[in-house]
PDB file of N, CA and C in Angstrom:
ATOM      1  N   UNK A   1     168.220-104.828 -73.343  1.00  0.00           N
ATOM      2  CA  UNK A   1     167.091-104.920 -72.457  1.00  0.00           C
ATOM      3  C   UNK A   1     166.047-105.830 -73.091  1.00  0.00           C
ATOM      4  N   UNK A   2     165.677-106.300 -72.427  1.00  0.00           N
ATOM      5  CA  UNK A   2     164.393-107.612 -72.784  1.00  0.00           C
ATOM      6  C   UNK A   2     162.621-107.019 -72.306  1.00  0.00           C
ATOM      7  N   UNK A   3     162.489-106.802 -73.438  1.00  0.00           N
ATOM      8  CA  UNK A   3     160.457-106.630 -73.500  1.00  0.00           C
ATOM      9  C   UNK A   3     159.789-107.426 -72.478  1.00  0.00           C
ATOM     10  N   UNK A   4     159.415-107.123 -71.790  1.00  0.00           N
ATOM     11  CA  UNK A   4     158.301-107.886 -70.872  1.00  0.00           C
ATOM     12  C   UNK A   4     156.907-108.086 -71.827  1.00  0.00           C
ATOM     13  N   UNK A   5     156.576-107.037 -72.426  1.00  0.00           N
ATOM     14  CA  UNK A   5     155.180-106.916 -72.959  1.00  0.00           C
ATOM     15  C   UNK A   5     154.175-106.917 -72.142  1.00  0.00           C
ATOM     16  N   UNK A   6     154.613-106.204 -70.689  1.00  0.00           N
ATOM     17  CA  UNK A   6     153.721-105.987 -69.818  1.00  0.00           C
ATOM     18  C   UNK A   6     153.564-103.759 -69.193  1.00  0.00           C
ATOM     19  N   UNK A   7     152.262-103.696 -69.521  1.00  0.00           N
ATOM     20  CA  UNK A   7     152.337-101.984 -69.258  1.00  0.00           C
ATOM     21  C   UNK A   7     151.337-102.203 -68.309  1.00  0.00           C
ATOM     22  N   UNK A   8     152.050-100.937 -67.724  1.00  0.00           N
ATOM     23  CA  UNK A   8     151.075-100.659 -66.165  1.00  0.00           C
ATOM     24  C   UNK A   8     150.743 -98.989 -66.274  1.00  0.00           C
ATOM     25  N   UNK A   9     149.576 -98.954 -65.484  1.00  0.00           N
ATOM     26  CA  UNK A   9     149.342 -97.081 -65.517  1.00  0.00           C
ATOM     27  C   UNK A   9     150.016 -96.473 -64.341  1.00  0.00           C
ATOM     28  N   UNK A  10     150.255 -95.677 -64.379  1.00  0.00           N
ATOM     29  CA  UNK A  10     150.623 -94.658 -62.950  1.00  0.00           C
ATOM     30  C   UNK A  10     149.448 -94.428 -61.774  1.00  0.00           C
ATOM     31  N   UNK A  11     149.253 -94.847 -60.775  1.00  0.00           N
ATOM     32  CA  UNK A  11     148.178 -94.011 -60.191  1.00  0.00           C
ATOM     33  C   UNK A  11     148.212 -92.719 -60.036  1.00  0.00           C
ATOM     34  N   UNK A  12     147.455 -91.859 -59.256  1.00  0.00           N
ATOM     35  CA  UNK A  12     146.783 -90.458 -58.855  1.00  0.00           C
ATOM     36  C   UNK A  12     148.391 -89.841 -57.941  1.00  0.00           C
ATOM     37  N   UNK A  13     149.419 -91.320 -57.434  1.00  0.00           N
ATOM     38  CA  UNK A  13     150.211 -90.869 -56.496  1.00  0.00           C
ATOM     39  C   UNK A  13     151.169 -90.864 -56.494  1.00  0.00           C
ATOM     40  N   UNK A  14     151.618 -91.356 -58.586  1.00  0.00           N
ATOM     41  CA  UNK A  14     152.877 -91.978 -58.742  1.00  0.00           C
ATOM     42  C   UNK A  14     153.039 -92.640 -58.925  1.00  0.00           C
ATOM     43  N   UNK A  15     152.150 -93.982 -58.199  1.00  0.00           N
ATOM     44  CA  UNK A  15     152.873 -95.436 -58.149  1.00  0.00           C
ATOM     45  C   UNK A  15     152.529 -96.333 -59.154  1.00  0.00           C
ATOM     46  N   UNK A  16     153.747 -97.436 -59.507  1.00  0.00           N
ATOM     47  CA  UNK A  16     152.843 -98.577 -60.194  1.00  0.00           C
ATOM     48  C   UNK A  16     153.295 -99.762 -59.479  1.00  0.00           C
ATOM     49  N   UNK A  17     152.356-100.651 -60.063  1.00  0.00           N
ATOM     50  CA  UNK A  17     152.547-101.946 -59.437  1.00  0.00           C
ATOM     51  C   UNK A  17     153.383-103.474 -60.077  1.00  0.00           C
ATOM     52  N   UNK A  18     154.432-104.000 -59.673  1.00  0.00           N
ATOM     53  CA  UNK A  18     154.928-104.457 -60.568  1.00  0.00           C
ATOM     54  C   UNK A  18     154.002-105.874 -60.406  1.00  0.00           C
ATOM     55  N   UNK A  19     154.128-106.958 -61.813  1.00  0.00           N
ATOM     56  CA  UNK A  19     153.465-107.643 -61.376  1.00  0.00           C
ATOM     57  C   UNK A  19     153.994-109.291 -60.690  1.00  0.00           C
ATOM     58  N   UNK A  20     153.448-109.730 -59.960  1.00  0.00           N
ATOM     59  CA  UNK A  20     154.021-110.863 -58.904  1.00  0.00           C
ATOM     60  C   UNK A  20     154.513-111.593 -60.058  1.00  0.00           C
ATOM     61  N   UNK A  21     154.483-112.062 -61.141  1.00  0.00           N
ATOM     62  CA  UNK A  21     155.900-112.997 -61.708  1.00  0.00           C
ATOM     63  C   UNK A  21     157.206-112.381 -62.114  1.00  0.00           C
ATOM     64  N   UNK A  22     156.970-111.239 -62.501  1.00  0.00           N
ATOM     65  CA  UNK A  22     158.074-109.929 -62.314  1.00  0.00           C
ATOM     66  C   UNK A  22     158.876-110.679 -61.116  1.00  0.00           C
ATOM     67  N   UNK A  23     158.562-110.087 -60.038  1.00  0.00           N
ATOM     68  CA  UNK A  23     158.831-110.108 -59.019  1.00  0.00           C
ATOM     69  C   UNK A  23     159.263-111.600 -58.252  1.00  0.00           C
ATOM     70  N   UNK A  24     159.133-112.385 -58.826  1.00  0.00           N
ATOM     71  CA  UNK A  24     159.368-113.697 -58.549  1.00  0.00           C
ATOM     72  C   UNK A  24     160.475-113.890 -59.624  1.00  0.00           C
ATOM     73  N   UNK A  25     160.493-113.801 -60.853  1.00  0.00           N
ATOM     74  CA  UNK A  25     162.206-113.695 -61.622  1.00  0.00           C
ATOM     75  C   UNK A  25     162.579-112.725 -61.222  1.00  0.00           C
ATOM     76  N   UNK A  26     162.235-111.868 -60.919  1.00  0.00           N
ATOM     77  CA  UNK A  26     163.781-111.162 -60.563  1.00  0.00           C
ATOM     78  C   UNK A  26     164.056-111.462 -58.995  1.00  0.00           C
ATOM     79  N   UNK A  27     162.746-112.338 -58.375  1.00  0.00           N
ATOM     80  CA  UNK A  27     163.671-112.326 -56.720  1.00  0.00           C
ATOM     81  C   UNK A  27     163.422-110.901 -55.982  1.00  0.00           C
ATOM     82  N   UNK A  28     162.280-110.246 -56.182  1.00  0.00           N
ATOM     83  CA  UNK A  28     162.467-109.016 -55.487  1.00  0.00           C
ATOM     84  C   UNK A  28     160.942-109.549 -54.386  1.00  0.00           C
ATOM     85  N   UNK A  29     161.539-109.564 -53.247  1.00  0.00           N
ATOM     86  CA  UNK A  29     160.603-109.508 -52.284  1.00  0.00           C
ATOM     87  C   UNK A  29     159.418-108.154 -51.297  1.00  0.00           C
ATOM     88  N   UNK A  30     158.984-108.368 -51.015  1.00  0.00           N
ATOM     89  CA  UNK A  30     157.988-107.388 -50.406  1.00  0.00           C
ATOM     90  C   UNK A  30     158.334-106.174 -49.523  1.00  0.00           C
ATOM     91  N   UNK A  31     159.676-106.624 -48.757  1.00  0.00           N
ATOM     92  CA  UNK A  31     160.739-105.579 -48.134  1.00  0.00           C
ATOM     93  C   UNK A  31     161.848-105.029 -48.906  1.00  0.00           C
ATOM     94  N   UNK A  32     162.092-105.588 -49.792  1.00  0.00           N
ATOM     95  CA  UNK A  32     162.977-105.516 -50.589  1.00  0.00           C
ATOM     96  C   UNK A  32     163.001-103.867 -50.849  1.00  0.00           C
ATOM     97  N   UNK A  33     164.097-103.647 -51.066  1.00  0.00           N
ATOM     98  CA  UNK A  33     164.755-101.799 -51.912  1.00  0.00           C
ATOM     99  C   UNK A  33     165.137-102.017 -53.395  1.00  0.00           C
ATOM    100  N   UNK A  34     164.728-100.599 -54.245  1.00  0.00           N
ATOM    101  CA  UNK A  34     164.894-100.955 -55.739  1.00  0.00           C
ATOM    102  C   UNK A  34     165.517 -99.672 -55.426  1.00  0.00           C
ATOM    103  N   UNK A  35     166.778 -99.575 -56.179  1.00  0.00           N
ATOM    104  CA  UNK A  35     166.976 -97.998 -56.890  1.00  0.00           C
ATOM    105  C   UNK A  35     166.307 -97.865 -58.321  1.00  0.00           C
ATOM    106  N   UNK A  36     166.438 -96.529 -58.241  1.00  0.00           N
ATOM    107  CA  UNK A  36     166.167 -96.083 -59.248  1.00  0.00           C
ATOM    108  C   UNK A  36     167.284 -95.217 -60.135  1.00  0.00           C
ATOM    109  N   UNK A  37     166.999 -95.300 -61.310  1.00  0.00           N
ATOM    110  CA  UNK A  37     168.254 -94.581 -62.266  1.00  0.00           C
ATOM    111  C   UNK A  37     167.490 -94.043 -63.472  1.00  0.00           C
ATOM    112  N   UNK A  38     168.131 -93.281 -64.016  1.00  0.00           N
ATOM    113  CA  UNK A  38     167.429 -92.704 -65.532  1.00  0.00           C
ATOM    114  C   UNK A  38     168.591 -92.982 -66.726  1.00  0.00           C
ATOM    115  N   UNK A  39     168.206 -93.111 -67.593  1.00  0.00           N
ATOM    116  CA  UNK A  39     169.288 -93.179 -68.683  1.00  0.00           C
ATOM    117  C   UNK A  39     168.852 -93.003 -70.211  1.00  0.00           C
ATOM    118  N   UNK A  40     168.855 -91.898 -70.106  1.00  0.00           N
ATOM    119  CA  UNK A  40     168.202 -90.571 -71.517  1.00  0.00           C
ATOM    120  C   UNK A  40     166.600 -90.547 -71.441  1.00  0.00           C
ATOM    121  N   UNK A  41     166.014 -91.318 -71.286  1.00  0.00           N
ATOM    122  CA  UNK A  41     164.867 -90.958 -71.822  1.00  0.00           C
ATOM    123  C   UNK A  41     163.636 -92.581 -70.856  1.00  0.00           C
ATOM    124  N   UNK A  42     164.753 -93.260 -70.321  1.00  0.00           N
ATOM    125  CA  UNK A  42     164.425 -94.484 -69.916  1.00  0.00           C
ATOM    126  C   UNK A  42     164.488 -94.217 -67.683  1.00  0.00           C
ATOM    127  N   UNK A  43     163.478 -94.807 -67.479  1.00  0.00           N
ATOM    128  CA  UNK A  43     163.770 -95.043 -66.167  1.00  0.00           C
ATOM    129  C   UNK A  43     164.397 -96.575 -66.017  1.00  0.00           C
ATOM    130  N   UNK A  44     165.271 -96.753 -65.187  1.00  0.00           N
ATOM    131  CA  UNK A  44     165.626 -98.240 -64.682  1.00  0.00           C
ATOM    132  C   UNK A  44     165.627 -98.489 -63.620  1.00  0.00           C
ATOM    133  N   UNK A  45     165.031 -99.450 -63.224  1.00  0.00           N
ATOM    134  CA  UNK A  45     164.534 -99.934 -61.631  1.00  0.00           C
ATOM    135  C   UNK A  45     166.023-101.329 -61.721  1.00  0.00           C
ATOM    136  N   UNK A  46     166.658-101.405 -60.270  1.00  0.00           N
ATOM    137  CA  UNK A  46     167.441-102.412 -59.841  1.00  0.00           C
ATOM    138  C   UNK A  46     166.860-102.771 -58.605  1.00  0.00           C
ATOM    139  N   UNK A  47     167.782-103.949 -58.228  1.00  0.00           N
ATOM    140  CA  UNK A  47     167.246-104.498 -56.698  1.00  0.00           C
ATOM    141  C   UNK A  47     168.281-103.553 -55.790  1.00  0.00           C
ATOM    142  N   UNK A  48     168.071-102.757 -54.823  1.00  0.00           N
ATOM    143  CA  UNK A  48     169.319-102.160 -54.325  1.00  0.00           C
ATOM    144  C   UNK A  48     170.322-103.073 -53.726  1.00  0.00           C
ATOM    145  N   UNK A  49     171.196-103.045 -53.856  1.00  0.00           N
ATOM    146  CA  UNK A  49     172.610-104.067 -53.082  1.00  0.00           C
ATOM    147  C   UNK A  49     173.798-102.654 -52.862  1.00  0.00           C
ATOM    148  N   UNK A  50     173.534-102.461 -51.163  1.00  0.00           N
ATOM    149  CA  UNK A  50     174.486-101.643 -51.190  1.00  0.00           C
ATOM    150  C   UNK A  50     176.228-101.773 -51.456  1.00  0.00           C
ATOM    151  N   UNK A  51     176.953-100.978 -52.058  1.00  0.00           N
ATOM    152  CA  UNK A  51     178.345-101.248 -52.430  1.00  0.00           C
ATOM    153  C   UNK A  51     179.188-100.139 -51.875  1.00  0.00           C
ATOM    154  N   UNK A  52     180.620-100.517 -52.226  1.00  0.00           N
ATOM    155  CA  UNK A  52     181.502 -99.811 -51.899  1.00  0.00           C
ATOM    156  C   UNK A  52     181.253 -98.305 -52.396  1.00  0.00           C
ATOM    157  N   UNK A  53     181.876 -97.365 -51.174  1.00  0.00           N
ATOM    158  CA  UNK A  53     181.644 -96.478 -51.268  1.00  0.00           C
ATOM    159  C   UNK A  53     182.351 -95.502 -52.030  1.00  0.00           C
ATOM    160  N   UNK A  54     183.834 -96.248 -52.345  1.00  0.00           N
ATOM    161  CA  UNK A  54     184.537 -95.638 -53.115  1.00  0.00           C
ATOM    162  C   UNK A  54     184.631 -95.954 -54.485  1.00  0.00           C
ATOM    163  N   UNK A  55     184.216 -97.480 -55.084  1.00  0.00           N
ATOM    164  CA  UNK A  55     184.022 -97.949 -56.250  1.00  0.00           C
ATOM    165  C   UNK A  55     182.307 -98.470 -56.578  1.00  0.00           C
ATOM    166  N   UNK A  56     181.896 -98.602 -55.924  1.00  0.00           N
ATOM    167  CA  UNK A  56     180.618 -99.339 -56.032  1.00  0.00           C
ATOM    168  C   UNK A  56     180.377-101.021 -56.094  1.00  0.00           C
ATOM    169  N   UNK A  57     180.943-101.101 -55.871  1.00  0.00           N
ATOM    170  CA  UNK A  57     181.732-102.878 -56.595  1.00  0.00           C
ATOM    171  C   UNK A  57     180.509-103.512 -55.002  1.00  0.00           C
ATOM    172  N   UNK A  58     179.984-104.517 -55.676  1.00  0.00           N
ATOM    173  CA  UNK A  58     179.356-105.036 -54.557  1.00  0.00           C
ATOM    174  C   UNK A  58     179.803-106.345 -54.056  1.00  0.00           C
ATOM    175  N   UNK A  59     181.108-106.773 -54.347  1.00  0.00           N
ATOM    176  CA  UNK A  59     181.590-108.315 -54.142  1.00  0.00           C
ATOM    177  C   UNK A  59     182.760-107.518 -53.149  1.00  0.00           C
ATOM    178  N   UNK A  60     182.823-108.824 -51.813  1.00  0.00           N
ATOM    179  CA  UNK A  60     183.745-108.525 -51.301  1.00  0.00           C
ATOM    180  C   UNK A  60     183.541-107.166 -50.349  1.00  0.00           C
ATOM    181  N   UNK A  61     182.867-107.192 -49.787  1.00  0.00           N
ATOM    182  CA  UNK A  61     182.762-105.961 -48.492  1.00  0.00           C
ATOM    183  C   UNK A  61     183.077-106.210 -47.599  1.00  0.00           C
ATOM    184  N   UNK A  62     183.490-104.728 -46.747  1.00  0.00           N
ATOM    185  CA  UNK A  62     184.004-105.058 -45.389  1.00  0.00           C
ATOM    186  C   UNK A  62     183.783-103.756 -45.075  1.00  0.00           C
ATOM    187  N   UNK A  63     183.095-103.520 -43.691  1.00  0.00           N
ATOM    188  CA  UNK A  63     183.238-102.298 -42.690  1.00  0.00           C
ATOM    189  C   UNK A  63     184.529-101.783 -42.037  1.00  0.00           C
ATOM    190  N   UNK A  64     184.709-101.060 -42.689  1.00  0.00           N
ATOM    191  CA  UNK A  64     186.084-100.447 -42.358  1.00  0.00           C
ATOM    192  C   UNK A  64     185.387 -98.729 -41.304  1.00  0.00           C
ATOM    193  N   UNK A  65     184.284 -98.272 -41.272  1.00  0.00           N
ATOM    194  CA  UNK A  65     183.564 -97.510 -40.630  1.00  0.00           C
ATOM    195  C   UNK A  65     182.218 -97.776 -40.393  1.00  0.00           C
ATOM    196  N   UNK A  66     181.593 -97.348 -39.128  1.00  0.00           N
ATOM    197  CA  UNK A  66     180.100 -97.544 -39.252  1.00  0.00           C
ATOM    198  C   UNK A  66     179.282 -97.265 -40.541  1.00  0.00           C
ATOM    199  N   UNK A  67     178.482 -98.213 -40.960  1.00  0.00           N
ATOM    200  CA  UNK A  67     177.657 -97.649 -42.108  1.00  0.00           C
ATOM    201  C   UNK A  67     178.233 -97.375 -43.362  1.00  0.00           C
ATOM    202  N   UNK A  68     179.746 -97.492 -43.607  1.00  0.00           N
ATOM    203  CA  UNK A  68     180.681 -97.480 -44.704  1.00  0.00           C
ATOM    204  C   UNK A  68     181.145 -98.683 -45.064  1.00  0.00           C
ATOM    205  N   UNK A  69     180.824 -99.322 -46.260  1.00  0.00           N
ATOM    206  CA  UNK A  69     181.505-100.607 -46.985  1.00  0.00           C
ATOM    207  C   UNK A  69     182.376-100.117 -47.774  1.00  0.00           C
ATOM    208  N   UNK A  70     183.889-101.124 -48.086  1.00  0.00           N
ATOM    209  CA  UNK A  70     184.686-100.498 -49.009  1.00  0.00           C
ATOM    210  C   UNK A  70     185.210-102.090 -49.599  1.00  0.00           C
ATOM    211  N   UNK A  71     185.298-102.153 -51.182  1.00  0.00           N
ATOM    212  CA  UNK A  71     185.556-103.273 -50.976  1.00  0.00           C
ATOM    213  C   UNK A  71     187.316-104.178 -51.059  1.00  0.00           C
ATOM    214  N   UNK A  72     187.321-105.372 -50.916  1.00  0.00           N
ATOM    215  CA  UNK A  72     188.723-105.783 -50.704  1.00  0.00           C
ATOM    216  C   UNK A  72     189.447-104.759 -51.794  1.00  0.00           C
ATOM    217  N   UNK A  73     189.400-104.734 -52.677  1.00  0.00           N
ATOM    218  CA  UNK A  73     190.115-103.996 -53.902  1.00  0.00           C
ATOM    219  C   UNK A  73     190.290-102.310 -53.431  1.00  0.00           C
ATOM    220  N   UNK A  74     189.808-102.060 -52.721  1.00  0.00           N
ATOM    221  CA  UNK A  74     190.061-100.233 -52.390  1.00  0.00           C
ATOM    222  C   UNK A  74     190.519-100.689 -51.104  1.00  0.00           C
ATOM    223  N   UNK A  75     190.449-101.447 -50.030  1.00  0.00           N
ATOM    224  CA  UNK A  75     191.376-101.710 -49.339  1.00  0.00           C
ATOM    225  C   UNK A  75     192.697-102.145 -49.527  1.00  0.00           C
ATOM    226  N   UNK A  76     193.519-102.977 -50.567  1.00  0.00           N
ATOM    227  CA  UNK A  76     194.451-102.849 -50.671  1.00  0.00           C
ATOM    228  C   UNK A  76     194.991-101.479 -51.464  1.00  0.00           C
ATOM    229  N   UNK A  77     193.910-101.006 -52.436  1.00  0.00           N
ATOM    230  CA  UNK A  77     194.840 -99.547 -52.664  1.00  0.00           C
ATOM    231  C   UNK A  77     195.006 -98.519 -51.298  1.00  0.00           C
ATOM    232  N   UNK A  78     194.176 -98.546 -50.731  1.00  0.00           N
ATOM    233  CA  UNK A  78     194.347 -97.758 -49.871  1.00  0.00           C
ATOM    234  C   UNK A  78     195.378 -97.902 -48.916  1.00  0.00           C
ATOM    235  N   UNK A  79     196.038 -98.996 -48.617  1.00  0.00           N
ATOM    236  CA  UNK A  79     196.831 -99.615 -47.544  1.00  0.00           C
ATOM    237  C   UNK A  79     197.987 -99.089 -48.654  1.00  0.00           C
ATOM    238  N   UNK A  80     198.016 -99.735 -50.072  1.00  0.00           N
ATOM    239  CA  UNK A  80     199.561 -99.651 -50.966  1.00  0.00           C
ATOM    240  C   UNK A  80     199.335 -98.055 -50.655  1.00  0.00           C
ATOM    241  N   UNK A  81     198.378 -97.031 -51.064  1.00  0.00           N
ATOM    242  CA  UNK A  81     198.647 -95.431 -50.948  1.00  0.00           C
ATOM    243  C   UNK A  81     199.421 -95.232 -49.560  1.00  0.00           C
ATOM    244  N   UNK A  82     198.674 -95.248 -48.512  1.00  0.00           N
ATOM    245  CA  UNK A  82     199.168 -95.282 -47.022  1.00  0.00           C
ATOM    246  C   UNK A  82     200.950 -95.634 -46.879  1.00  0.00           C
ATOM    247  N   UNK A  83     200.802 -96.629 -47.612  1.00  0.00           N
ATOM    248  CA  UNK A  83     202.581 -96.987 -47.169  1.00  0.00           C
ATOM    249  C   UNK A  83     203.552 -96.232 -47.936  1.00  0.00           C
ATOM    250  N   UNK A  84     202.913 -95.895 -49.002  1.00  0.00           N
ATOM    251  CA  UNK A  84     203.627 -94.861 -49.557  1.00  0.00           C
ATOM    252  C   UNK A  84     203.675 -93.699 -49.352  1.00  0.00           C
ATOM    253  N   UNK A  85     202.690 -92.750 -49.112  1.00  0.00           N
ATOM    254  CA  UNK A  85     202.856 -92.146 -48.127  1.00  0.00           C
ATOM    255  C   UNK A  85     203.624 -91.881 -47.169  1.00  0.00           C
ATOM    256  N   UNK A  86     203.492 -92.958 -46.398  1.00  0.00           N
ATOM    257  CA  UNK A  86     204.166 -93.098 -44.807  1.00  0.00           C
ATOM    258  C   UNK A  86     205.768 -93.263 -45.631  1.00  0.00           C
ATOM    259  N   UNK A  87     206.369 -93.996 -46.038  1.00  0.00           N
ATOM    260  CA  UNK A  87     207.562 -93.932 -46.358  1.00  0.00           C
ATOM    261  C   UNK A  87     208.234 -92.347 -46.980  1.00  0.00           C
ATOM    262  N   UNK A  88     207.379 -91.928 -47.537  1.00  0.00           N
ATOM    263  CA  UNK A  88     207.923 -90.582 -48.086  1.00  0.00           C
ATOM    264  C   UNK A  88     208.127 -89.467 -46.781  1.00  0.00           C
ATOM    265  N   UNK A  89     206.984 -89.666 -45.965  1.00  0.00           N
ATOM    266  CA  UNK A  89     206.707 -88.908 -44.551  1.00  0.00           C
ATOM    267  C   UNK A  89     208.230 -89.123 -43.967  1.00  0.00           C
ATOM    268  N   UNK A  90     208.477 -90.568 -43.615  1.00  0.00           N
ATOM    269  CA  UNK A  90     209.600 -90.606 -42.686  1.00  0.00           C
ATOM    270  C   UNK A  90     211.057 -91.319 -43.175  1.00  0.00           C
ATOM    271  N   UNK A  91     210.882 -91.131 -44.721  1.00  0.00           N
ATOM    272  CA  UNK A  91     212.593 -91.320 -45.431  1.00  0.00           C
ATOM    273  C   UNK A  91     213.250 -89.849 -45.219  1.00  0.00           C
ATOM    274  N   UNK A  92     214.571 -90.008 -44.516  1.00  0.00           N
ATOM    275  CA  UNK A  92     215.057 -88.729 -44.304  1.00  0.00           C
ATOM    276  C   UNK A  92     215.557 -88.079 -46.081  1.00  0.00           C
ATOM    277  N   UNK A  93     215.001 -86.953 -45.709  1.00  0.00           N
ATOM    278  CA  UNK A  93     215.584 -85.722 -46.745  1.00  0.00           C
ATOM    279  C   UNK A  93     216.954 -85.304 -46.814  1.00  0.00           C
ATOM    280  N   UNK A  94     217.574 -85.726 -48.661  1.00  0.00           N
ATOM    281  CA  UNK A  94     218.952 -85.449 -48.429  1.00  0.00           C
ATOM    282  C   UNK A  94     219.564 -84.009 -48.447  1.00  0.00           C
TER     283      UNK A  94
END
């Protein structure tokens, strides 16, 4: 992680304010979504980019359901599971 050498206070409501060159390297605009994450003792702010729902992987999406991204890579497992499957379903039993 890289030092900014920039501290901000909390207001009365929670919030802080990041400051506009922040926000200009990293590309985060005024509508923009950040998640949030913790990691031991650290908060980490990202830009949100929603991802697959089964890997997280954010390259390569496709709506395979309303409001559900999955990406190319869990679509072909899912298709190789399926056929296997399906072949076991309808190979006759000796």
């Amino acid at each position: 992680m890289k030092a900014t050498g920039i501290v901000r206070q909390v207001d009365h409501l929670g919030r802080i304010v990041l400051p506009m060159e922040l926000r200009k390297t990293m590309d985060i605009g005024t509508k923009d979504s950040l998640e949030i994450y913790t990691d031991g003792q650290q908060i980490v702010l990202r830009k949100y980019a929603p991802g697959c729902v089964l890997c997280n992987r954010v390259e390569g999406l496709v709506s395979l359901y309303p409001g559900k991204l999955v990406c190319s890579g869990c679509v072909k497992l899912i298709v190789k599971e399926e056929s296997k499957l399906i072949g076991t379903v309808t190979s006759p039993s000796d």
